[in-house]
PDB file of N, CA and C in Angstrom:
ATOM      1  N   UNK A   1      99.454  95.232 131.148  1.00  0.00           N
ATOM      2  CA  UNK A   1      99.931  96.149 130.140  1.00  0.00           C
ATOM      3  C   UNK A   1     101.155  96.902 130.649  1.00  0.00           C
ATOM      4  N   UNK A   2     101.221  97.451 131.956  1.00  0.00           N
ATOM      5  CA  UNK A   2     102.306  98.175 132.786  1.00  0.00           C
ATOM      6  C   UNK A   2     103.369  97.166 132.616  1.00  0.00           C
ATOM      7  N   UNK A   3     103.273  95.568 133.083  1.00  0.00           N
ATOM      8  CA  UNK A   3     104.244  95.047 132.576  1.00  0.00           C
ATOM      9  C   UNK A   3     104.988  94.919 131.309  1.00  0.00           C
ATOM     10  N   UNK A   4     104.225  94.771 130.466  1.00  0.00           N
ATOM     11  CA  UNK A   4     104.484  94.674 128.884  1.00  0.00           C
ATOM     12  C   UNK A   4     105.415  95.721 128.551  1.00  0.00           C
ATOM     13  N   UNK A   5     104.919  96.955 128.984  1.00  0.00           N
ATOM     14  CA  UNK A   5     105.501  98.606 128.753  1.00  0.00           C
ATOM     15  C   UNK A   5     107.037  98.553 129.679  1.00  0.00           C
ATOM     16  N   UNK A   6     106.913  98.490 130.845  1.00  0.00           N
ATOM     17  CA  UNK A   6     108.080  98.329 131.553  1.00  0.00           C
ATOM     18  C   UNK A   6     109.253  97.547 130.817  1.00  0.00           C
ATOM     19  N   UNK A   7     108.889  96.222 130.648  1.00  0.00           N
ATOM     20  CA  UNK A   7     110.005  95.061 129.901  1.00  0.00           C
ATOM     21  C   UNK A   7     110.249  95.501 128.233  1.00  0.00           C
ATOM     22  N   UNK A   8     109.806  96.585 128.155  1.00  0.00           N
ATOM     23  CA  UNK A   8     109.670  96.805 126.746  1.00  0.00           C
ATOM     24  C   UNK A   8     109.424  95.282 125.592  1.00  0.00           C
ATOM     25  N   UNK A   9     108.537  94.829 125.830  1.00  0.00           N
ATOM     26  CA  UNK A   9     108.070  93.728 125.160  1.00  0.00           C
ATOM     27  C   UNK A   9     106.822  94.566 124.109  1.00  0.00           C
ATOM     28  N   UNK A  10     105.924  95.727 124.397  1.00  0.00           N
ATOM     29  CA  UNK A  10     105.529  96.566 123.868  1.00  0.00           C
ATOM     30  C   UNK A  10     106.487  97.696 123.635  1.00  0.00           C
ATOM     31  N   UNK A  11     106.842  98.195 122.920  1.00  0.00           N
ATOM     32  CA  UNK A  11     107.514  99.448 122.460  1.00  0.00           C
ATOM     33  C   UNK A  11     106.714 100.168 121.591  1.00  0.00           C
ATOM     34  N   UNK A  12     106.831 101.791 121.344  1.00  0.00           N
ATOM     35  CA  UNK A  12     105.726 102.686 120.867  1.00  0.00           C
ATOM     36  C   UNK A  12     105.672 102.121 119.615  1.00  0.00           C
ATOM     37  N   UNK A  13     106.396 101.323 118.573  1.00  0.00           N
ATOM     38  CA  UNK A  13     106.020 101.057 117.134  1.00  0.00           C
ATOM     39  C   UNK A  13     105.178 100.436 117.418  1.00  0.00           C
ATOM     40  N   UNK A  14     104.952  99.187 118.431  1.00  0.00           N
ATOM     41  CA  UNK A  14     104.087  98.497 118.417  1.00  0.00           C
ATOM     42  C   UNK A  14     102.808  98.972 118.719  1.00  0.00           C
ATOM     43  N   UNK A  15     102.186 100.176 119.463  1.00  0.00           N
ATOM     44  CA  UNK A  15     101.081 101.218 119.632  1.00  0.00           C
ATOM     45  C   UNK A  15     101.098 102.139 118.308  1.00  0.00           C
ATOM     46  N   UNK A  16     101.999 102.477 117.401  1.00  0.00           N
ATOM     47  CA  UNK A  16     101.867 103.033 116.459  1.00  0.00           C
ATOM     48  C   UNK A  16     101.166 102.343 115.524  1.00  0.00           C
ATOM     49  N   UNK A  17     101.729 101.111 115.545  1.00  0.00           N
ATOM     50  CA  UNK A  17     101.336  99.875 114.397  1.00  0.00           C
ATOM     51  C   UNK A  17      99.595  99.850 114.580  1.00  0.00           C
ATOM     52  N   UNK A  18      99.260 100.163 115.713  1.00  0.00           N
ATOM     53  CA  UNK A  18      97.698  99.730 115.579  1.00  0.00           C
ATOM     54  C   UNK A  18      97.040 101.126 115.549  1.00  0.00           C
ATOM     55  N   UNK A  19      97.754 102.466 116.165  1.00  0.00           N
ATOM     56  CA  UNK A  19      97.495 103.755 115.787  1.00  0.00           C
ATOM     57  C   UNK A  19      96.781 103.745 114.358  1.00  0.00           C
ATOM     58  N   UNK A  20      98.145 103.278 113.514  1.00  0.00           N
ATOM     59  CA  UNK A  20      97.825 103.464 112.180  1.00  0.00           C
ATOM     60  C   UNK A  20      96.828 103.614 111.068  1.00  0.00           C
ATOM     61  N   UNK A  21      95.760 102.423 112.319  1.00  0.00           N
ATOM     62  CA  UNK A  21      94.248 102.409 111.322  1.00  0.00           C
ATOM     63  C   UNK A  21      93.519 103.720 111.345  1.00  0.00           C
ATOM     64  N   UNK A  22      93.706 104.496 112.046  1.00  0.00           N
ATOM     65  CA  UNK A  22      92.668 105.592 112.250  1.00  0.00           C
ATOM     66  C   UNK A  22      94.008 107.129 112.856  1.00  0.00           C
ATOM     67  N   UNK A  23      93.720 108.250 111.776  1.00  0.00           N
ATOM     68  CA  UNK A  23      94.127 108.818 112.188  1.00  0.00           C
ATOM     69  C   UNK A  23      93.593 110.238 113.540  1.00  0.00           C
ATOM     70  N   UNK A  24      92.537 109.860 114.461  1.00  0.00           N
ATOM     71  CA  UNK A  24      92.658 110.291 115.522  1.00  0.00           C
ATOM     72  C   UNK A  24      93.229 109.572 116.363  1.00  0.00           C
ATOM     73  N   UNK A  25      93.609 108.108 116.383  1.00  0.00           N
ATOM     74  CA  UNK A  25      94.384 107.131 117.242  1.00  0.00           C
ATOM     75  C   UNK A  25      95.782 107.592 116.929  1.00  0.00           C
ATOM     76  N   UNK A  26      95.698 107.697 115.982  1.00  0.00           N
ATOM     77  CA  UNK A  26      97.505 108.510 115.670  1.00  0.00           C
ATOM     78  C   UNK A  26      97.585 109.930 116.283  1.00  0.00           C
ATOM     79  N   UNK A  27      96.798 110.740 116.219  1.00  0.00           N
ATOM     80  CA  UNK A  27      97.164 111.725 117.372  1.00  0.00           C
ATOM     81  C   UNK A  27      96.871 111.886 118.937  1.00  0.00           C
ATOM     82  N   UNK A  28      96.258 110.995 119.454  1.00  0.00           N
ATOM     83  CA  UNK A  28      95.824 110.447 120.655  1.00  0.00           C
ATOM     84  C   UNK A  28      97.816 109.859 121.428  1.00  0.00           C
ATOM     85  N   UNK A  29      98.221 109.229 120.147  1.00  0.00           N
ATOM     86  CA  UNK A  29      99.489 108.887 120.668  1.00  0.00           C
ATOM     87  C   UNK A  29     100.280 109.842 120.390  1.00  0.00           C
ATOM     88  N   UNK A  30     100.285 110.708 119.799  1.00  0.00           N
ATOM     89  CA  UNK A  30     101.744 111.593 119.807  1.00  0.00           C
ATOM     90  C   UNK A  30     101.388 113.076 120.832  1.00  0.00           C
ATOM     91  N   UNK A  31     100.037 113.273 121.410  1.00  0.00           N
ATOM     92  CA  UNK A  31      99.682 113.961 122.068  1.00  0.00           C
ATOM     93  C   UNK A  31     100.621 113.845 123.729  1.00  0.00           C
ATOM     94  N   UNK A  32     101.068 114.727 124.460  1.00  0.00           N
ATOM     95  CA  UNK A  32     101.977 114.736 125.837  1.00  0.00           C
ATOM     96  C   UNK A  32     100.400 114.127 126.583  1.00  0.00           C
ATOM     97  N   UNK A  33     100.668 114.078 127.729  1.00  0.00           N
ATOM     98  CA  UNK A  33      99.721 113.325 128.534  1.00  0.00           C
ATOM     99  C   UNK A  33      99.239 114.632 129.218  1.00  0.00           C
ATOM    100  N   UNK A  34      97.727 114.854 129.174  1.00  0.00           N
ATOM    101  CA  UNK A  34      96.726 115.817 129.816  1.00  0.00           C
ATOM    102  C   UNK A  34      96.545 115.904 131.247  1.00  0.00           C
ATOM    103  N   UNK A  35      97.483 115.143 132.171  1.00  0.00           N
ATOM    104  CA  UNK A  35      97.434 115.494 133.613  1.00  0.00           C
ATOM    105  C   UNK A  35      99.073 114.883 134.007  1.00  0.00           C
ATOM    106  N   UNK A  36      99.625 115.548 134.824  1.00  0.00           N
ATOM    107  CA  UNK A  36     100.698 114.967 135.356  1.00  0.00           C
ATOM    108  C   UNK A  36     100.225 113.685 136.284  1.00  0.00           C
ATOM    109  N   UNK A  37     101.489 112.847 135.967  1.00  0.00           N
ATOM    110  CA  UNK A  37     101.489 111.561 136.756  1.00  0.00           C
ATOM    111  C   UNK A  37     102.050 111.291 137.930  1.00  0.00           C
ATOM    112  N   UNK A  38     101.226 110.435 138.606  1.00  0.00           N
ATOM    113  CA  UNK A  38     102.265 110.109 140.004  1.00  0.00           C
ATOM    114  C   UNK A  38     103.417 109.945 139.936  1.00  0.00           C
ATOM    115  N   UNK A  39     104.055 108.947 138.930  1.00  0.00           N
ATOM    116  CA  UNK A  39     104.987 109.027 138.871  1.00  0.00           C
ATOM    117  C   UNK A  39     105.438 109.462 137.436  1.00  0.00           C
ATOM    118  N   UNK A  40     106.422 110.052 137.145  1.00  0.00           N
ATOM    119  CA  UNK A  40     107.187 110.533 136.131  1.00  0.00           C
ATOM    120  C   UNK A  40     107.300 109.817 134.744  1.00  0.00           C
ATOM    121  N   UNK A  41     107.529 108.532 134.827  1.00  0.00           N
ATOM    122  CA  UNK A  41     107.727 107.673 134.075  1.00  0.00           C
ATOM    123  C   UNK A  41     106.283 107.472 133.284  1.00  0.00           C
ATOM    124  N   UNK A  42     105.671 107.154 134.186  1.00  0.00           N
ATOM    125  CA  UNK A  42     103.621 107.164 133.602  1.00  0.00           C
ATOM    126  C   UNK A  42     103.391 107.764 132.503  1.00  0.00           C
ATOM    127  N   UNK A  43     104.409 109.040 132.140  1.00  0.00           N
ATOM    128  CA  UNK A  43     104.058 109.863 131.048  1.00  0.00           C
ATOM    129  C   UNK A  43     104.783 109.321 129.683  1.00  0.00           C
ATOM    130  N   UNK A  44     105.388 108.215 129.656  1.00  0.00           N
ATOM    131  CA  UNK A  44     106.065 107.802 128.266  1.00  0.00           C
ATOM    132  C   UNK A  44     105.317 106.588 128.020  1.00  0.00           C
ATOM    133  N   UNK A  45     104.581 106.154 129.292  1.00  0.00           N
ATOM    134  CA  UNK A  45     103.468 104.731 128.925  1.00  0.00           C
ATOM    135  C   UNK A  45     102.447 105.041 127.563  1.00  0.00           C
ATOM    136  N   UNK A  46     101.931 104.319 126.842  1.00  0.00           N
ATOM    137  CA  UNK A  46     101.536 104.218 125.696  1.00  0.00           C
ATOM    138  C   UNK A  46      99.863 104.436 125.811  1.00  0.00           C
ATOM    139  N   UNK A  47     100.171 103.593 126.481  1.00  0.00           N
ATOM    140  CA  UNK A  47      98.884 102.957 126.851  1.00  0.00           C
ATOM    141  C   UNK A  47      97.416 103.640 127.690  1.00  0.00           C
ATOM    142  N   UNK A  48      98.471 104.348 128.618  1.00  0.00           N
ATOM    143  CA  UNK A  48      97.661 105.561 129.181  1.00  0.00           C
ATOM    144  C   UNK A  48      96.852 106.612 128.182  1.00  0.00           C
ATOM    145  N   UNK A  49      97.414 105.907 127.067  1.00  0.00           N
ATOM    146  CA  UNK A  49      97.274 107.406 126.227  1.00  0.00           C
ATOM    147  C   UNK A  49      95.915 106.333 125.278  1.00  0.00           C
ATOM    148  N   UNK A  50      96.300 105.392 124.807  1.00  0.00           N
ATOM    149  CA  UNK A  50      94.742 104.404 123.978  1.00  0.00           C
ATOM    150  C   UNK A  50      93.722 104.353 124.717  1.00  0.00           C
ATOM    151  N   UNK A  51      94.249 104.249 126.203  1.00  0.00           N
ATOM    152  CA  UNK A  51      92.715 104.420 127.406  1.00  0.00           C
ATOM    153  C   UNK A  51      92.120 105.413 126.859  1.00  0.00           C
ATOM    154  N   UNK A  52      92.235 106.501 126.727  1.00  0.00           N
ATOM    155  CA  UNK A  52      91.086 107.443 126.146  1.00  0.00           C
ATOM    156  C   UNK A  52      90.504 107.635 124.807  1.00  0.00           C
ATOM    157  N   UNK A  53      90.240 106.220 124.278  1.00  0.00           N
ATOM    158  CA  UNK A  53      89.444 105.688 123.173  1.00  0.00           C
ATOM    159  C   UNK A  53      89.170 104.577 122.946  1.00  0.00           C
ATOM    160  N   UNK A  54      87.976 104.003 123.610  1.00  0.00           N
ATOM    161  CA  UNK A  54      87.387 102.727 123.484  1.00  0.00           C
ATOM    162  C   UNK A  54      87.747 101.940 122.353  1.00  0.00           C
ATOM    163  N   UNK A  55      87.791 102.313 121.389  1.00  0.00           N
ATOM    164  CA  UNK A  55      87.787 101.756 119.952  1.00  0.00           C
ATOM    165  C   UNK A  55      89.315 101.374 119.887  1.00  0.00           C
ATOM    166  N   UNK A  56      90.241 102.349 120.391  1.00  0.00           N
ATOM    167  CA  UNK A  56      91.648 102.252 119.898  1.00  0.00           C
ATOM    168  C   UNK A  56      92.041 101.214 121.391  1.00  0.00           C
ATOM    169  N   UNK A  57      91.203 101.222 122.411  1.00  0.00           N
ATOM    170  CA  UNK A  57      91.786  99.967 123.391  1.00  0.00           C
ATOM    171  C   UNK A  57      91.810  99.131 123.021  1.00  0.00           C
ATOM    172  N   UNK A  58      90.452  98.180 122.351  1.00  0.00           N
ATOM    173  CA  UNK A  58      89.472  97.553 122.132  1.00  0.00           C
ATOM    174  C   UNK A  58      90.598  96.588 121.137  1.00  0.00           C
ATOM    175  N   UNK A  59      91.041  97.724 120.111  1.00  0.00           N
ATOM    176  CA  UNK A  59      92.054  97.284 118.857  1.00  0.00           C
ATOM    177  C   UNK A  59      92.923  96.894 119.365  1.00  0.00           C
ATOM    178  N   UNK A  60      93.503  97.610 120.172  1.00  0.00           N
ATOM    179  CA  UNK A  60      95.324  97.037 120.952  1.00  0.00           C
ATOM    180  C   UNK A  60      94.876  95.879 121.354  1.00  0.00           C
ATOM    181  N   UNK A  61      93.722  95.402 122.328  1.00  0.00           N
ATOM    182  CA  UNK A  61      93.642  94.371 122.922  1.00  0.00           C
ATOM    183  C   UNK A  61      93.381  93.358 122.132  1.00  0.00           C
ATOM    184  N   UNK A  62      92.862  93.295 120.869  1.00  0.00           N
ATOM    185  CA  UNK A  62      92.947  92.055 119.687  1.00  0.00           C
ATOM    186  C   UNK A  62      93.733  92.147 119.203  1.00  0.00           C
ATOM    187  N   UNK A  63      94.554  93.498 118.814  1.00  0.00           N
ATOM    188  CA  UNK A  63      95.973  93.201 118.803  1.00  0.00           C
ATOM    189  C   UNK A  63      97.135  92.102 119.010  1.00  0.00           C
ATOM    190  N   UNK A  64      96.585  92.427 120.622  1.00  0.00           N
ATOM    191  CA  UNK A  64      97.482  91.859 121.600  1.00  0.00           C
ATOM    192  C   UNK A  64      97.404  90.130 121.385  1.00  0.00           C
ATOM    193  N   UNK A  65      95.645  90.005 121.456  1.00  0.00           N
ATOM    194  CA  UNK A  65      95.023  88.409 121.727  1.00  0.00           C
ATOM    195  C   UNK A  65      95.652  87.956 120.415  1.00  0.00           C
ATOM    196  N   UNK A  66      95.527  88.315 119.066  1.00  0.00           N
ATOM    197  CA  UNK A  66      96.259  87.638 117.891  1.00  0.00           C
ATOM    198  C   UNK A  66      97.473  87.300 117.939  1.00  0.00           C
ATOM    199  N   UNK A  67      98.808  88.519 118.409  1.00  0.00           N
ATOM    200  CA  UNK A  67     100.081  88.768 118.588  1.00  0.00           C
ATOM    201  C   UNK A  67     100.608  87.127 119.305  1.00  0.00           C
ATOM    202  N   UNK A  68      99.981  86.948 120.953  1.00  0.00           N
ATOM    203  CA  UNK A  68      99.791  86.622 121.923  1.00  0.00           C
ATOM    204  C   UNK A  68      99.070  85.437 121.767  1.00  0.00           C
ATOM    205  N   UNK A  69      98.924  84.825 120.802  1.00  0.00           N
ATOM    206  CA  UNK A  69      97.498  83.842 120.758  1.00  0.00           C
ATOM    207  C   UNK A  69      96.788  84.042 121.771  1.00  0.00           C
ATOM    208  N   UNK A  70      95.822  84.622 121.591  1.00  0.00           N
ATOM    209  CA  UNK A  70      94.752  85.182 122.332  1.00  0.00           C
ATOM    210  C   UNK A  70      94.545  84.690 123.830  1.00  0.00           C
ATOM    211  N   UNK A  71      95.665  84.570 124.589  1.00  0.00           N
ATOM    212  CA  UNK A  71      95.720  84.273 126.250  1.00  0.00           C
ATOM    213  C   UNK A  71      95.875  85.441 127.284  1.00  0.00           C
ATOM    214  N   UNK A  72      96.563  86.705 126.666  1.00  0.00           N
ATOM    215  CA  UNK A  72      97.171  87.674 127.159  1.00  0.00           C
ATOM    216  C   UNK A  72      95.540  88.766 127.625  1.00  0.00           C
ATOM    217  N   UNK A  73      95.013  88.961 126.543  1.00  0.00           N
ATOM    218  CA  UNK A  73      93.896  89.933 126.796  1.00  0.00           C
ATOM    219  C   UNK A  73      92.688  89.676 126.050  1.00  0.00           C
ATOM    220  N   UNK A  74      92.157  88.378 126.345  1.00  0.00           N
ATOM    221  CA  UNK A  74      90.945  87.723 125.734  1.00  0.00           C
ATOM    222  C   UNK A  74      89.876  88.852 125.669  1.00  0.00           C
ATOM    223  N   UNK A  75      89.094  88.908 125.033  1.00  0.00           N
ATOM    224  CA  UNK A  75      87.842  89.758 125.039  1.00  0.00           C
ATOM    225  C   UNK A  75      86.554  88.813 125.054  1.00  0.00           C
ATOM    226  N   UNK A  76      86.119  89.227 126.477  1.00  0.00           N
ATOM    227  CA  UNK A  76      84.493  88.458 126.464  1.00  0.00           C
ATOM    228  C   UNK A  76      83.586  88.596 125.522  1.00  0.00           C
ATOM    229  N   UNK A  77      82.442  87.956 125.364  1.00  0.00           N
ATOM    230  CA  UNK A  77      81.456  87.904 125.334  1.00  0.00           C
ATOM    231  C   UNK A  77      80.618  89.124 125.150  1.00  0.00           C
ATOM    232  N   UNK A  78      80.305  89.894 124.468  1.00  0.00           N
ATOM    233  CA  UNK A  78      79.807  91.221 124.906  1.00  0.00           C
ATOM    234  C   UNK A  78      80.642  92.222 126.006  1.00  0.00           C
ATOM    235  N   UNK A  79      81.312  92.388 126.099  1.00  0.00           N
ATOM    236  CA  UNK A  79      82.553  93.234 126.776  1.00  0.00           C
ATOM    237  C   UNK A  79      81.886  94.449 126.457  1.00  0.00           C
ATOM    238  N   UNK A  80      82.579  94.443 125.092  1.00  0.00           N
ATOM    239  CA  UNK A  80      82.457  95.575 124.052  1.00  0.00           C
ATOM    240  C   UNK A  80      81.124  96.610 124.295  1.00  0.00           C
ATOM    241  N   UNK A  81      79.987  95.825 124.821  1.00  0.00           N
ATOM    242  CA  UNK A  81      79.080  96.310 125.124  1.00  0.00           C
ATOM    243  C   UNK A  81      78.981  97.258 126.165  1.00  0.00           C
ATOM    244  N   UNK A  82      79.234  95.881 126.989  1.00  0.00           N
ATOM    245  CA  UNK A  82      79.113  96.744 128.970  1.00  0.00           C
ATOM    246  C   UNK A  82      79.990  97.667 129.244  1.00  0.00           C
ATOM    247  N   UNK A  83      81.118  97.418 128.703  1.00  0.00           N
ATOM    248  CA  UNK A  83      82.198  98.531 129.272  1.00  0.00           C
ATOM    249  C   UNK A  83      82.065  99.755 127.981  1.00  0.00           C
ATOM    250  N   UNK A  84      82.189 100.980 128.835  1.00  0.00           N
ATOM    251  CA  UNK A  84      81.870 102.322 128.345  1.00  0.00           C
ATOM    252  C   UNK A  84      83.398 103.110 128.688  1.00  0.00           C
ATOM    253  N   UNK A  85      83.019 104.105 127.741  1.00  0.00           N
ATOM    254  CA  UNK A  85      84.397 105.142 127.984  1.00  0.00           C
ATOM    255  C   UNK A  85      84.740 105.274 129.645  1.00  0.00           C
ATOM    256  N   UNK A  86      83.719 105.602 130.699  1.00  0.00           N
ATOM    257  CA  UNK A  86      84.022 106.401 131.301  1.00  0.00           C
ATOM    258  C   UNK A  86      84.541 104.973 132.846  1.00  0.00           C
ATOM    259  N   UNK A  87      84.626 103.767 132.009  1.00  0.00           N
ATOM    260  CA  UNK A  87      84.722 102.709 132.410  1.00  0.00           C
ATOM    261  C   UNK A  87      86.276 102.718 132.384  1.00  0.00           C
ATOM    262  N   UNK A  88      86.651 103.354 131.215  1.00  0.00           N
ATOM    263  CA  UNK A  88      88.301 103.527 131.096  1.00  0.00           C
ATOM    264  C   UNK A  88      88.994 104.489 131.509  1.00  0.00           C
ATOM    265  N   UNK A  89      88.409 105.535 131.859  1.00  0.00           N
ATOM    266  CA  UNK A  89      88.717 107.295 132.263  1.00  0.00           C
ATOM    267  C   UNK A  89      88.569 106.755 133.543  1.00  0.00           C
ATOM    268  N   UNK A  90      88.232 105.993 134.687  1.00  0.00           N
ATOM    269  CA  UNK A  90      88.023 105.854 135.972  1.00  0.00           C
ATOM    270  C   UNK A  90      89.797 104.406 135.978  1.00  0.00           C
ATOM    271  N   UNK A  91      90.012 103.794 134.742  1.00  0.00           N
ATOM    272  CA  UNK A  91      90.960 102.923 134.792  1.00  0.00           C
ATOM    273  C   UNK A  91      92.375 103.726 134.804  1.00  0.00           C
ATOM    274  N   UNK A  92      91.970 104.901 133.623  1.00  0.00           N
ATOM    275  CA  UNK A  92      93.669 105.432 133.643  1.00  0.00           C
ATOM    276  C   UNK A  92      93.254 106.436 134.520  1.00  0.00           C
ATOM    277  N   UNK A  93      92.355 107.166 135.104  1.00  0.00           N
ATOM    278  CA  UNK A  93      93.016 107.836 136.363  1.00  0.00           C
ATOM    279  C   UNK A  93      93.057 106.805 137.797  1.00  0.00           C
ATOM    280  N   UNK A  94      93.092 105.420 137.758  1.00  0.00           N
ATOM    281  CA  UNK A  94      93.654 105.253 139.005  1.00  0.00           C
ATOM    282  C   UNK A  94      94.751 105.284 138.335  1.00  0.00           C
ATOM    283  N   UNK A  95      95.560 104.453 137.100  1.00  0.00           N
ATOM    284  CA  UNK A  95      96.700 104.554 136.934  1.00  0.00           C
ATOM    285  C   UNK A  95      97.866 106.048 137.276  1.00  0.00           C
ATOM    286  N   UNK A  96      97.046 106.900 136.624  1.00  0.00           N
ATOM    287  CA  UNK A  96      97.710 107.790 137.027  1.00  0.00           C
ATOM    288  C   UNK A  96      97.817 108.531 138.348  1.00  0.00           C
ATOM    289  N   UNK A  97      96.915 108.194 138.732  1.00  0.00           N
ATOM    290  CA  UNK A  97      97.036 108.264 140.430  1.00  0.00           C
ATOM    291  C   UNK A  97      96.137 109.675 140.504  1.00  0.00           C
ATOM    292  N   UNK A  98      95.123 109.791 139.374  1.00  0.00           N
ATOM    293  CA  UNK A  98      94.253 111.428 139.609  1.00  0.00           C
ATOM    294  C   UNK A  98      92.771 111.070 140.416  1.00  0.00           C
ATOM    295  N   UNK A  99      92.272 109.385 140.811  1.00  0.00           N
ATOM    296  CA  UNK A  99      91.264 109.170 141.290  1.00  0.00           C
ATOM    297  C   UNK A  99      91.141 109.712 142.643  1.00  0.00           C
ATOM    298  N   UNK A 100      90.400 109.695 143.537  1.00  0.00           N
ATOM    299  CA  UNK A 100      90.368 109.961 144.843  1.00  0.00           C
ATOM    300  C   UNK A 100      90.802 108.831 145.792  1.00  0.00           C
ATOM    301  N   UNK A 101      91.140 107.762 145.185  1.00  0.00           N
ATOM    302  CA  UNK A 101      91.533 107.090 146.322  1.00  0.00           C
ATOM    303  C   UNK A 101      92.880 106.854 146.075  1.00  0.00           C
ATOM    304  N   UNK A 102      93.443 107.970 146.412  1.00  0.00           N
ATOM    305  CA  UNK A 102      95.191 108.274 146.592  1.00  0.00           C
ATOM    306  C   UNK A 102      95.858 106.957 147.571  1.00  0.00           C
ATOM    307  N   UNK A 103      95.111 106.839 148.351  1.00  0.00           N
ATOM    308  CA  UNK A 103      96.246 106.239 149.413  1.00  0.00           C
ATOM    309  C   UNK A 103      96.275 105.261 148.803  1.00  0.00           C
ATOM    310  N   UNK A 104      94.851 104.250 148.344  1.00  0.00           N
ATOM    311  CA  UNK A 104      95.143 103.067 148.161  1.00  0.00           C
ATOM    312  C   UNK A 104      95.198 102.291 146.559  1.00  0.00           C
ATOM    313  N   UNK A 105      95.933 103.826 146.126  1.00  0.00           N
ATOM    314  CA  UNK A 105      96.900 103.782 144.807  1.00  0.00           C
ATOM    315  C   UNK A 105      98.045 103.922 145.282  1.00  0.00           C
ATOM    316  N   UNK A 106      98.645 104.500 146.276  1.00  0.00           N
ATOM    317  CA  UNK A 106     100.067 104.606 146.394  1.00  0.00           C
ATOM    318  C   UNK A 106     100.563 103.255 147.713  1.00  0.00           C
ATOM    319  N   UNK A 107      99.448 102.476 147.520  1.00  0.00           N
ATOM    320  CA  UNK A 107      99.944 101.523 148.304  1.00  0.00           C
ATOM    321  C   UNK A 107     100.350 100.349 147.102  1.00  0.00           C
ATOM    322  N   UNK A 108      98.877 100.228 146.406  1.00  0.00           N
ATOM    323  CA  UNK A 108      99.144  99.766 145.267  1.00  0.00           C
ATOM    324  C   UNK A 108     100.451  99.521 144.453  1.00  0.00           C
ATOM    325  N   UNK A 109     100.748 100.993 144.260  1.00  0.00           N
ATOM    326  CA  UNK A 109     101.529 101.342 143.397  1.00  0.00           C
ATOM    327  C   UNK A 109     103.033 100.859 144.025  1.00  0.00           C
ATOM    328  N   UNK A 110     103.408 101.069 146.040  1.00  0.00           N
ATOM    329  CA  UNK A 110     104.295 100.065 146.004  1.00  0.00           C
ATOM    330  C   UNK A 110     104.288  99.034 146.161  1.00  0.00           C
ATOM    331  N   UNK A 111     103.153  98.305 145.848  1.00  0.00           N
ATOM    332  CA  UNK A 111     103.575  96.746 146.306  1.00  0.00           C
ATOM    333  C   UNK A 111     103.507  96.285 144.523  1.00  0.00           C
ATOM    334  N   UNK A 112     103.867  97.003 143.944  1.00  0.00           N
ATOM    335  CA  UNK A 112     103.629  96.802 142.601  1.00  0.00           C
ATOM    336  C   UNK A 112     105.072  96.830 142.116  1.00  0.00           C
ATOM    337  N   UNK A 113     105.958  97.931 142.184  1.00  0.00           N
ATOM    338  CA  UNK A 113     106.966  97.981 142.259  1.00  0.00           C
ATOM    339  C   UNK A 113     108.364  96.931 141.937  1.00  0.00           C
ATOM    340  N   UNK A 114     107.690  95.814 142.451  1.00  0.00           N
ATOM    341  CA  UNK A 114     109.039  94.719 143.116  1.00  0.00           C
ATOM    342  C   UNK A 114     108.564  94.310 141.485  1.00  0.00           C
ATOM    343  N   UNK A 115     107.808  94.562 140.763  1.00  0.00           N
ATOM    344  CA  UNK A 115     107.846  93.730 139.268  1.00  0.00           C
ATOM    345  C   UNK A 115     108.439  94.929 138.353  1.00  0.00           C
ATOM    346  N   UNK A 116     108.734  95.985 138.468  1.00  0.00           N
ATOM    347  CA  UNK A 116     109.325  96.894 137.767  1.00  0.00           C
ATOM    348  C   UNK A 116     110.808  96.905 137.811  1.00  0.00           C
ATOM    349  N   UNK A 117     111.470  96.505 136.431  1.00  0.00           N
ATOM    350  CA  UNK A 117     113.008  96.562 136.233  1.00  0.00           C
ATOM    351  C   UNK A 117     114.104  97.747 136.208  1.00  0.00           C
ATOM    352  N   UNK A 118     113.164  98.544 136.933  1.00  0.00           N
ATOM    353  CA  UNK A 118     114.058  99.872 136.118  1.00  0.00           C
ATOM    354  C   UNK A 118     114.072 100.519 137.824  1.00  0.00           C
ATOM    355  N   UNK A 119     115.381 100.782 137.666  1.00  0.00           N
ATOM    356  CA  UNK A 119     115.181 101.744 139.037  1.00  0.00           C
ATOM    357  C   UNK A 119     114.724 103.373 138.982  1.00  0.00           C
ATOM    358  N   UNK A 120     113.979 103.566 140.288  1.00  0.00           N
ATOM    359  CA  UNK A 120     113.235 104.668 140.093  1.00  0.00           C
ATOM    360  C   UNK A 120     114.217 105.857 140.225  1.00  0.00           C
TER     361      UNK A 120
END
């Protein structure tokens, strides 16, 4: 998804477009981001922001699988089931770098780097 967002191959219409069905997903996205980010940029990602609603991930990601013929972000088998909110609140705070394992997010985070087009 970080890739998608970076290459702008996702752009916010395209998170708006699926916002649209539900208007708490529409304010989930126009809301500023509730913790500062490791890095600066983290805060215009989209996506960080649908992590905190199962339902509105859930959507982007069939979204995505239709958009994408469904190769990009397949959804298992009962997914939907096993994975819980707090399954995604533990996903976007490593993203954002608020988990406890700092170091080996900011190692992460540079060996991640060399796929990001934009200089920091």
């Amino acid at each position: 998804m970080r890739y998608l967002e970076d290459r702008a191959i996702l752009v916010p219409a395209y998170f708006e477009a699926v916002a649209a069905r539900r208007q708490t997903w529409q304010k989930l996205l126009a809301q500023p981001p509730s913790v500062p980010a490791l890095e600066p940029r983290m805060a215009e990602l989209r996506f960080l922001r649908v992590l905190q609603n199962k339902e509105f991930t859930y959507a982007l990601f069939n979204q995505l699988a239709d958009d994408f013929n469904g190769d990009t972000f397949p959804i298992e088998e009962g997914e939907t089931e096993s994975i819980q909110q707090e399954h995604l609140d533990k996903l976007r705070g490593f993203l954002l770098g608020t988990t406890s394992a700092q170091q080996e997010l900011v190692l992460l985070r540079l060996s991640l780097r060399r796929y990001s087009h934009r200089a920091d």
